[in-house]
Every structure is written in C-alpha cells, then in structure tokens.
Protein backbone atom coordinates (compact mmCIF):
# COMPACT_ATOMS: atom_id res chain seq x y z
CA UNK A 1 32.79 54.24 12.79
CA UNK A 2 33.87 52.93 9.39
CA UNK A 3 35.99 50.06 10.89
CA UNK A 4 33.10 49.24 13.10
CA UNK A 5 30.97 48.99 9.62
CA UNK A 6 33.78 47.16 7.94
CA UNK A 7 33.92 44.52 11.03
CA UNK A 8 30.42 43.76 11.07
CA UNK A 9 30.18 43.05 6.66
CA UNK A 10 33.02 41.03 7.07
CA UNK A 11 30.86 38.65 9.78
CA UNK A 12 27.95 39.23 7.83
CA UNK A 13 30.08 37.89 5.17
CA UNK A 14 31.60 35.12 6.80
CA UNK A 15 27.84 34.00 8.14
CA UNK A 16 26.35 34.23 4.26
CA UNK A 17 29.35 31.82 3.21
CA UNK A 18 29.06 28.85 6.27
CA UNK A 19 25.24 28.76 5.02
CA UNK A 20 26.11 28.80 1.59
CA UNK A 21 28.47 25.68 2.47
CA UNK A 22 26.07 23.98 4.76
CA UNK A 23 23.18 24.00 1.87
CA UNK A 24 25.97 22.66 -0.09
CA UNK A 25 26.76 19.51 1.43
CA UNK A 26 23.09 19.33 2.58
CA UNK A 27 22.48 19.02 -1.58
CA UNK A 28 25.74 17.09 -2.15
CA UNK A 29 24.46 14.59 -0.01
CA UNK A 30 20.93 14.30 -1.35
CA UNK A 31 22.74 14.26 -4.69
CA UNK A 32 24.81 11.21 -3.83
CA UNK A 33 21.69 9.21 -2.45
CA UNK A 34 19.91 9.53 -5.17
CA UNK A 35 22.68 8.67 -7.85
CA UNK A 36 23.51 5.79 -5.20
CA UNK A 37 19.72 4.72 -5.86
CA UNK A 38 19.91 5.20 -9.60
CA UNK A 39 22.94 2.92 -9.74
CA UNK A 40 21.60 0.16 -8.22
CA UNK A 41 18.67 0.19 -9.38
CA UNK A 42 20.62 0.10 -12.77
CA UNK A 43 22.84 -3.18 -11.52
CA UNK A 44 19.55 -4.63 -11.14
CA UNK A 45 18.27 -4.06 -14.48
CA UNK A 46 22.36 -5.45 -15.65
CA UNK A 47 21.71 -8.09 -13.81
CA UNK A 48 18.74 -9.35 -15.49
CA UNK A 49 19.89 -8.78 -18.68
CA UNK A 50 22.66 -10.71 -18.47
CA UNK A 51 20.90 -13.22 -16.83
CA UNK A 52 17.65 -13.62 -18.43
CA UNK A 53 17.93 -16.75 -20.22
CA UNK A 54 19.04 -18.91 -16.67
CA UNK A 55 16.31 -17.34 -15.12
CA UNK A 56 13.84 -17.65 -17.65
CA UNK A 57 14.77 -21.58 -17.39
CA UNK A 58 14.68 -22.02 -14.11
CA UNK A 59 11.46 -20.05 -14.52
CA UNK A 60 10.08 -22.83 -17.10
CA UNK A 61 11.44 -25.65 -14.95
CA UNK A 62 9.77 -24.93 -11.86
CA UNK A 63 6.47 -24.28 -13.59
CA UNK A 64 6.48 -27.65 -15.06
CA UNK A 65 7.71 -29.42 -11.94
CA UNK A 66 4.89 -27.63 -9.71
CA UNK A 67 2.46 -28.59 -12.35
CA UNK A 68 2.98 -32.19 -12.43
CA UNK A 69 3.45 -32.38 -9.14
CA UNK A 70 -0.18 -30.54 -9.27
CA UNK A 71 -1.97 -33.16 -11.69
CA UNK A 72 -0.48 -35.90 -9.42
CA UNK A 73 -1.86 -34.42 -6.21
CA UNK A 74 -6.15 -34.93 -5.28
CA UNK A 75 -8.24 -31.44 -5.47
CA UNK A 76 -8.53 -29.80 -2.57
CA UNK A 77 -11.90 -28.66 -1.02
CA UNK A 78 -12.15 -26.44 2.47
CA UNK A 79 -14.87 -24.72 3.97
CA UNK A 80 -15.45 -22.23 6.75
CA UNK A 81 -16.96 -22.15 10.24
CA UNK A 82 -18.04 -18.47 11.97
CA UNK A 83 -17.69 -18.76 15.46
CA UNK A 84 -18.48 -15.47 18.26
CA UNK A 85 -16.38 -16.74 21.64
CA UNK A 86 -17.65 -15.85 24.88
CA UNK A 87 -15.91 -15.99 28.39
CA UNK A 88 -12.16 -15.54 26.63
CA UNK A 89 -13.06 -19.00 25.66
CA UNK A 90 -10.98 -18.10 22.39
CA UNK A 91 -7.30 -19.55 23.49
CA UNK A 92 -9.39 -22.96 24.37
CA UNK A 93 -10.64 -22.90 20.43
CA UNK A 94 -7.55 -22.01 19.06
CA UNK A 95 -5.44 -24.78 21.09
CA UNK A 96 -8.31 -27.42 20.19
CA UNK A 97 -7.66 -26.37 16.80
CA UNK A 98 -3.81 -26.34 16.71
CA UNK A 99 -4.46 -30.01 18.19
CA UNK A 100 -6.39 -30.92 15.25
CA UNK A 101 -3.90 -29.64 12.44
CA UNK A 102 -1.39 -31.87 14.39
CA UNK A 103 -3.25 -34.88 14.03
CA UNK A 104 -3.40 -34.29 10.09
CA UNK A 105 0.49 -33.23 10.24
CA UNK A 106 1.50 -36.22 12.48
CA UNK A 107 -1.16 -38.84 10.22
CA UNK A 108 -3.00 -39.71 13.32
CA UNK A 109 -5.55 -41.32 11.18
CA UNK A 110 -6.93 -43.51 14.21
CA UNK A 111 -7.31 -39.98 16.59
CA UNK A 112 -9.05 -38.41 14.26
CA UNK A 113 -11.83 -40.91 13.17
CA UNK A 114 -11.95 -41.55 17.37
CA UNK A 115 -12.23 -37.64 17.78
CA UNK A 116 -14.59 -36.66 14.95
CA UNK A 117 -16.36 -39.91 14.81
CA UNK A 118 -16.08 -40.54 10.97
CA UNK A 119 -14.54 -43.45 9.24
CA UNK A 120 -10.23 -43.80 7.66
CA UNK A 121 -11.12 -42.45 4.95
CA UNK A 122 -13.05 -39.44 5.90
CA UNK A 123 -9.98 -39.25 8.50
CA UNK A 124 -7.22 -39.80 5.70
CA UNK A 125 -8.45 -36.70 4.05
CA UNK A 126 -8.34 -34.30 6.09
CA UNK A 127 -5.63 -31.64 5.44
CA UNK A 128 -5.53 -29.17 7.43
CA UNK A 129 -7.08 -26.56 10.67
CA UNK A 130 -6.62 -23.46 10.90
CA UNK A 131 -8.60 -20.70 12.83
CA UNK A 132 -8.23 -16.61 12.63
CA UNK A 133 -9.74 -14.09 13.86
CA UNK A 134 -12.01 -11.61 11.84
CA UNK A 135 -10.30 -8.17 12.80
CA UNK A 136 -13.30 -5.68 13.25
CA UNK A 137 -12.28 -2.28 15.00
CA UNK A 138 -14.77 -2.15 16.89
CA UNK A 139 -14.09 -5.14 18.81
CA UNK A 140 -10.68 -2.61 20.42
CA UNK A 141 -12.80 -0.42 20.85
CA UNK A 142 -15.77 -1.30 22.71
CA UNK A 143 -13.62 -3.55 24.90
CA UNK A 144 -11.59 -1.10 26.20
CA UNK A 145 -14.73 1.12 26.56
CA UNK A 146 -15.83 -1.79 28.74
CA UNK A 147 -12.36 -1.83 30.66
CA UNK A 148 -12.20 2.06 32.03
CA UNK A 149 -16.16 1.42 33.19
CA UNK A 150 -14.78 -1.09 35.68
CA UNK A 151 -11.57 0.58 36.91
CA UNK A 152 -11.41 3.81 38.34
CA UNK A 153 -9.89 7.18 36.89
CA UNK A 154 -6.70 7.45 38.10
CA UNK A 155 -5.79 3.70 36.71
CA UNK A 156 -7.20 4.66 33.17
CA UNK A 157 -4.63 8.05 32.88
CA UNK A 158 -2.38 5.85 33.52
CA UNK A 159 -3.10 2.79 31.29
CA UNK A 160 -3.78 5.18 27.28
CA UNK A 161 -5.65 3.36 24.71
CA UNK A 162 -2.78 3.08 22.43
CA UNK A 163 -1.17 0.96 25.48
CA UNK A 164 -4.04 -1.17 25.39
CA UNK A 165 -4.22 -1.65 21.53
CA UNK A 166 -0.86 -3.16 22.05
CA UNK A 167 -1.63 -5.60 24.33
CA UNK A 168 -4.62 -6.65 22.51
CA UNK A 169 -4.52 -10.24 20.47
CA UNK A 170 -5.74 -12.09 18.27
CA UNK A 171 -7.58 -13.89 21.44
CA UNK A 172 -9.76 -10.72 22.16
CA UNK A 173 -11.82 -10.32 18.93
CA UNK A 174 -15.27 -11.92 19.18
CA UNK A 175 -15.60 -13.61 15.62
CA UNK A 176 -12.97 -16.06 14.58
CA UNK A 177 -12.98 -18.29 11.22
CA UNK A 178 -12.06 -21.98 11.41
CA UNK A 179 -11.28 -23.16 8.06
CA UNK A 180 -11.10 -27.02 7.40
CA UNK A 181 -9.29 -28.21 4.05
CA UNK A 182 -9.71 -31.84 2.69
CA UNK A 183 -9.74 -34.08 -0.25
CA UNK A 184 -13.48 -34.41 -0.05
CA UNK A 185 -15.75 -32.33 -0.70
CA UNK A 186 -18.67 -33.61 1.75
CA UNK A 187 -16.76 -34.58 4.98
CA UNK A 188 -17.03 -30.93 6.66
CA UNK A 189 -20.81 -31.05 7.98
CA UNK A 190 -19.43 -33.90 10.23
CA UNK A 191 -16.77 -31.90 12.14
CA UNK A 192 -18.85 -28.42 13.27
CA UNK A 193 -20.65 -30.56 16.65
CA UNK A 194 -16.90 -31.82 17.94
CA UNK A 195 -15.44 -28.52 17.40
CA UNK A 196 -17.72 -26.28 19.48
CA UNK A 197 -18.40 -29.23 21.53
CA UNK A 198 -15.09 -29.62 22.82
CA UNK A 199 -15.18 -26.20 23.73
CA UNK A 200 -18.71 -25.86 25.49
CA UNK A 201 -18.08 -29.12 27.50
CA UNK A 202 -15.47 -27.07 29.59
CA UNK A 203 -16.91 -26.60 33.11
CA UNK A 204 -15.09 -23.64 34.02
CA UNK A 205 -16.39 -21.75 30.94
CA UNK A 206 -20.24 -23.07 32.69
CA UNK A 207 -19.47 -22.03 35.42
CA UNK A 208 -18.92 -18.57 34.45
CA UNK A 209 -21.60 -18.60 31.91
CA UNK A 210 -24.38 -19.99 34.70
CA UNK A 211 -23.19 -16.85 36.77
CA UNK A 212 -23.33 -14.41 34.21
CA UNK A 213 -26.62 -15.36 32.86
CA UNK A 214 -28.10 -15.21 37.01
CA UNK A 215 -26.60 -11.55 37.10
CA UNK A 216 -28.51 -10.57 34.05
CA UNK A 217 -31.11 -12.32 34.99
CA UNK A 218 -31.21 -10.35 38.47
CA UNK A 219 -30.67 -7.19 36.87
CA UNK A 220 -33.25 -7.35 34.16
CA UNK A 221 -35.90 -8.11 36.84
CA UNK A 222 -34.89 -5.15 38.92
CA UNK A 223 -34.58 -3.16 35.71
CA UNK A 224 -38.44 -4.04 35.02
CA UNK A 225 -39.37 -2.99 38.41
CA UNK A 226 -37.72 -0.10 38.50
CA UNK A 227 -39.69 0.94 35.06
CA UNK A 228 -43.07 -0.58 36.77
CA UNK A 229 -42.57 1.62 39.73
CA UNK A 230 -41.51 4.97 37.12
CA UNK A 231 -44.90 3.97 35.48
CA UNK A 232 -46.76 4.03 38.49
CA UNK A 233 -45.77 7.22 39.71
CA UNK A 234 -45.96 9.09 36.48
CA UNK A 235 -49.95 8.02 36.66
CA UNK A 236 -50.13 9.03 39.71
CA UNK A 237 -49.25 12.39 38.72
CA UNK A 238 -51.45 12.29 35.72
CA UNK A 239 -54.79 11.85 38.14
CA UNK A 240 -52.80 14.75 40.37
CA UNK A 241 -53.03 17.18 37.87
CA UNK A 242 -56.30 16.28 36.67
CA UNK A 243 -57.84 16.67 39.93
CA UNK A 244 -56.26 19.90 40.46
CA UNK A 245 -56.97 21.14 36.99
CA UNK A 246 -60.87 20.15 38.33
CA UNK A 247 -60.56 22.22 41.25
CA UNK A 248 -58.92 24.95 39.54
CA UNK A 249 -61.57 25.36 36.64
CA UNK A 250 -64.55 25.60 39.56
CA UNK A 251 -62.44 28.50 41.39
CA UNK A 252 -59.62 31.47 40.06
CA UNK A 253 -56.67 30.22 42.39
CA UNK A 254 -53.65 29.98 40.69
CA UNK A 255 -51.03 27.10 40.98
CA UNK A 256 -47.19 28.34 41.61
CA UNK A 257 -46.16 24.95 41.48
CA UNK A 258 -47.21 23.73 38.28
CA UNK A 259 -43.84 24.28 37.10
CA UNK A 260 -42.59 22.45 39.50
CA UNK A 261 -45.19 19.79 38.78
CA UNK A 262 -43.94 19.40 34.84
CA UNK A 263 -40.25 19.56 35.67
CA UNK A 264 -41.06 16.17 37.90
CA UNK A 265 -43.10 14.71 35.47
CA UNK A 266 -40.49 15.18 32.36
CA UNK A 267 -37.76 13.82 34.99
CA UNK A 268 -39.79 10.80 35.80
CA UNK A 269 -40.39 10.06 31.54
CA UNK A 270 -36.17 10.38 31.54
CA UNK A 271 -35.98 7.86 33.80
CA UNK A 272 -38.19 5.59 31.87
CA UNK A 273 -36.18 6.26 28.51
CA UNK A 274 -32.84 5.77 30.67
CA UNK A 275 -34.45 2.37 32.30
CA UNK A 276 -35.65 1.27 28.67
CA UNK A 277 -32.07 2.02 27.33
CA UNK A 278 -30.27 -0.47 29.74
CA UNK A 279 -33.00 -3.12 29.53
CA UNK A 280 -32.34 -3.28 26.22
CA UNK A 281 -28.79 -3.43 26.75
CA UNK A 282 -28.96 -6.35 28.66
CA UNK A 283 -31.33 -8.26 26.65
CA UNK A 284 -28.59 -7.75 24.09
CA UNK A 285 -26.23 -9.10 26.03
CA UNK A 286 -28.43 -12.07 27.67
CA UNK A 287 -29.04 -12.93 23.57
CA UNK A 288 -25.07 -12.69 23.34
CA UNK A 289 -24.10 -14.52 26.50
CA UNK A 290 -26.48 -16.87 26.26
CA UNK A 291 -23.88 -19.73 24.90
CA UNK A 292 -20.50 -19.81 25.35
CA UNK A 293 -20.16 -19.92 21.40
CA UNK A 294 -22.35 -18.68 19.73
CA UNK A 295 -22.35 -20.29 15.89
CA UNK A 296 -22.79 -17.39 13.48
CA UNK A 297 -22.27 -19.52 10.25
CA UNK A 298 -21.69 -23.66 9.95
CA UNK A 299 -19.46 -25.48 7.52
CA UNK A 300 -21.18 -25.53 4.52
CA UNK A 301 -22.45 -29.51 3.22
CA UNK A 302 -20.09 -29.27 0.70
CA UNK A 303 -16.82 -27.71 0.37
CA UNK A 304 -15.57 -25.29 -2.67
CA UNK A 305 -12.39 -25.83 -4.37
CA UNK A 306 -9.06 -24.63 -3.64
CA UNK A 307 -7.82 -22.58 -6.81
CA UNK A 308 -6.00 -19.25 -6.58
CA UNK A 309 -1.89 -18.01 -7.44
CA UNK A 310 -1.77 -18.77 -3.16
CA UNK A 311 -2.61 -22.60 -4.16
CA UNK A 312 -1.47 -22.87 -7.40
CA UNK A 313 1.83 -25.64 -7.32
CA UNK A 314 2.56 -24.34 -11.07
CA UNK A 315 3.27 -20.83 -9.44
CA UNK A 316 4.67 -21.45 -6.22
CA UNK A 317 7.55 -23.50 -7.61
CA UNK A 318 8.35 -21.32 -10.36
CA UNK A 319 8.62 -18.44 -8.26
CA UNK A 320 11.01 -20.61 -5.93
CA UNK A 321 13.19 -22.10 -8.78
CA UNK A 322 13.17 -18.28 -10.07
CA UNK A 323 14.52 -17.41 -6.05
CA UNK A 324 16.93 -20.13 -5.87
CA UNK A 325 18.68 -19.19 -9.17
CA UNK A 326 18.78 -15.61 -8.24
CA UNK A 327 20.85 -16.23 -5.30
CA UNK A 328 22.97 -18.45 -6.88
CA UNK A 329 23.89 -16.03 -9.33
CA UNK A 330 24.17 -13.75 -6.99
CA UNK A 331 26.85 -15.93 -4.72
CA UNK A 332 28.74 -16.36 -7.67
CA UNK A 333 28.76 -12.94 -8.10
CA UNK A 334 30.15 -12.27 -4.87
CA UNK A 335 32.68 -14.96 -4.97
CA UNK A 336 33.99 -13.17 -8.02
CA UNK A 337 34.41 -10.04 -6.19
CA UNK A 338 36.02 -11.54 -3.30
CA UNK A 339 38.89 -13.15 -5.48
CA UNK A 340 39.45 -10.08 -7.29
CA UNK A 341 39.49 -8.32 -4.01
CA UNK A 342 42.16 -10.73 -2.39
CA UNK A 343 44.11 -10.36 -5.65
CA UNK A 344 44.56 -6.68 -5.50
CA UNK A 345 46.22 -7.19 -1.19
C-alpha cells in the first residue's frame, strides 16, 4: 500500500515539474520578445543620435528645394462634382474619367479643348481627374437586401453576406465624387455638361432606363387600382353595416357575424396601408431612376485652393530627402556589417 502511495507522489511529482518547465520557457520566451523589442527599438533611438545632424540636413535641403520648386509652380484650384449612377453606369464614368486624366498626363491640349469645348488655355490648365466613390454602408447593405429578394433560398445559404461584401467595389456605391484640379480658378462650370453627357448619351444605359421607367410606370398604375378597388370595398362595407345597424335598432335580433364583419374590414384597411407602403416605394424609385445620373451637387463657379501637408511641395520633399538619407545610412550600415562578417570566415 505504501509503495503504491510512494509511486503515485513520485508521478504527481514528475507532472508538477514538466508544468513548472513548460511555464518556464512559455515566460523565457515572452521574456526574449520583449527584450528583442526593447533593443531595437533602442538601435533606433542610436541610430538617430548618431545621425541627427545628416538627417536634419537633408531635412533642411529638401524643404527648401520643395519650396522653391513651390513658388515657381501656378496655384492650384479643384472643385468637386456629386454624381448618384444608375443602371451600373458607374464603370462607364470612371473609364470616361480615367480618359480625361490621360489627356492632361499625355498634354493632349487639342482633345481636350475638342472634348470640353473650351479654348488652349482653359485646356492647358487642366491638371488632373479623378473620381471616388463616397463609401456609405448602407449602399452593401440595401443592395444585397435587393439581391436575396430576386434569388431564391437555397442560392442565398449558399452565397453569406460577408461573401458578398467581398465582391463588392468601388463600382457598386451610388454616389461617387469627381474632382477636377486646374490652374484656374473659373474653368470648372464648363466641364459638368460633357461629363454626365458622355455618360447619358450611351444607348444601352436608355435602353434600360426607358424599360425600367415603363415597369414602374405599369406597376404604379396597378398599385393605384388596386388601392381604388380596397377603397371601394371598404365603403361598401361601411353602408353594410349601417344598414344592418338600421335594421337591428327597429328589431332585438342579434348579429353573430359582426365579428366577422370587423375582422374583414381591419384586413381590407391593411391592405390599403400595405398598397400605400409600396406606392410610395416606387415613387421613390421612379424619382431615383428617373435619369441615368442623377446630379446631386455641380462643380462649383469657382474653384478653392489647393493647400494642405498632402499638397504642400515644402513637406513632401523634405520628408523624401529625410527617406532617402535614411536608407543610405542604413546601406552603409549594412555594408559595414557584411565586411566585418566576411572578415571573421
């Protein structure tokens, strides 16, 4: 009995010691990552102190090169154009736009008075297109509410929402903002017509918007005559029950079915609400789908200034002289190493 004791503290014992080691290189370990982080976070700090006057010079020098190259440069003035796309007519804009910035990059000065109709020297200053979309949740959501209301229920198990977040773009949001940048400040009111224009001219995207706008149209007429006809009946059942409430006040017979009576009537006013509820639905979406781009905001007449650490030339090429003299030092660094490692083989 006493051996059998003895046996089972000794595994007891050996157990107790194999934890005791485990926790121990579990905190070894944690130990060494952080003194690994400590120490280079303290090379870093070396580094800069050693270094501080070269990089405080290259500093300098790059902030005075960006800054002259600043004075010597025009001001730059943009302004902003609020589109909502209809009929995934999105990729169109953002293609039309892309060809636009490559006009400015590629100095097509003669395309782009031809294409926006204004003269060289409106055309000579533009600068640059660009168009991104305004990300509103929403937008994920109610399209992929819209999705699983036209597919059945077996192909939304197997198509989640967080599958379709991924395979949502920049293409499917409904607002996008084109932003125009140029050298004047009052060319912008000239471009807003030839941008949505060349969209809206597309007779596919007509097409599609002619046939949507007959389907509302269709069902907003039978949607009114279904709520004419819910109308109708529930006065008909008003002058039923006043009749009967006639005839029942000139005798003592009582009505059974005037339950029956109420639970038709408040059925027939659900109907109504329900009817109301999609008519207004899809005079919502007859206002929306109305155009196939719908303008929310125009370029303003005159364009503000360009200022901001994002635009500043002063900045920018400080922080790049700054970059390039970091890894310089850095590669000297590690040339250093490298001969001092090939010395020691």
């Amino acid at each position: 009995m006493s051996n059998h004791k003895n046996e089972e503290e000794v595994d007891l014992g050996s157990l107790f010691l194999i934890i005791g080691k485990g926790f121990s290189k579990v905190f070894n370990f944690i130990g060494k990552v952080f003194s690994s982080i400590f120490y280079f976070f303290i090379e870093i700090l070396l580094f800069f102190k050693k270094n501080y006057k070269k990089l405080g010079i290259a500093f300098v020098i790059g902030a005075i090169a960006g800054l002259v190259l600043e004075l010597k440069e025009e001001d730059s003035y943009s302004s902003n154009l609020l589109v909502q796309t209809n009929f995934n007519s999105a990729r169109q804009l953002y293609s039309n736009i892309e060809f636009y910035n490559n006009l400015v990059k590629q100095k097509r000065i003669d395309l782009l008075e031809k294409t926006f109709g204004i003269n060289a020297e409106e055309a000579k200053s533009l600068k640059k297109f660009k168009v991104q979309p305004i990300i509103n949740g929403n937008d994920l959501i109610t399209t992929y509410d819209e999705l699983i209301l036209q597919i059945d229920t077996s192909t939304v198990k197997s198509y989640p929402f967080s599958e379709f977040k991924r395979t949502f773009t920049k293409f499917n949001y409904k607002v996008h903002d084109i932003e125009v940048q140029s050298s004047k400040q009052d060319v912008f009111s000239k471009l807003d017509d030839v941008i949505i224009g060349s969209v809206i001219e597309n007779k596919y995207f007509n097409k599609l918007k002619e046939l949507t706008n007959e389907n509302l149209n269709r069902t907003d007429a039978l949607l009114r005559k279904n709520l004419s006809q819910a109308d109708s009946l529930h006065n008909i059942y008003k002058r039923v029950l006043l009749e009967e409430a006639k005839v029942a006040n000139q005798g003592t017979n009582i009505d059974l079915g005037s339950t029956q009576k109420d639970n038709k009537e408040l059925e027939l006013f659900a109907t109504a609400l329900e009817i109301n509820k999609e008519l207004k639905s899809v005079s919502e979406e007859k206002t929306e789908k109305s155009e196939i781009i719908n303008v929310i905001s125009n370029f303003q007449t005159i364009g503000h200034r360009i200022q901001g650490v994002s635009e500043n030339k002063s900045v920018q090429f400080a922080l790049l002289s700054l970059s390039f003299m970091i890894l310089y030092l850095l590669l000297v660094k590690l040339n250093k190493y490298l001969e001092n490692y090939s010395s020691t083989k």
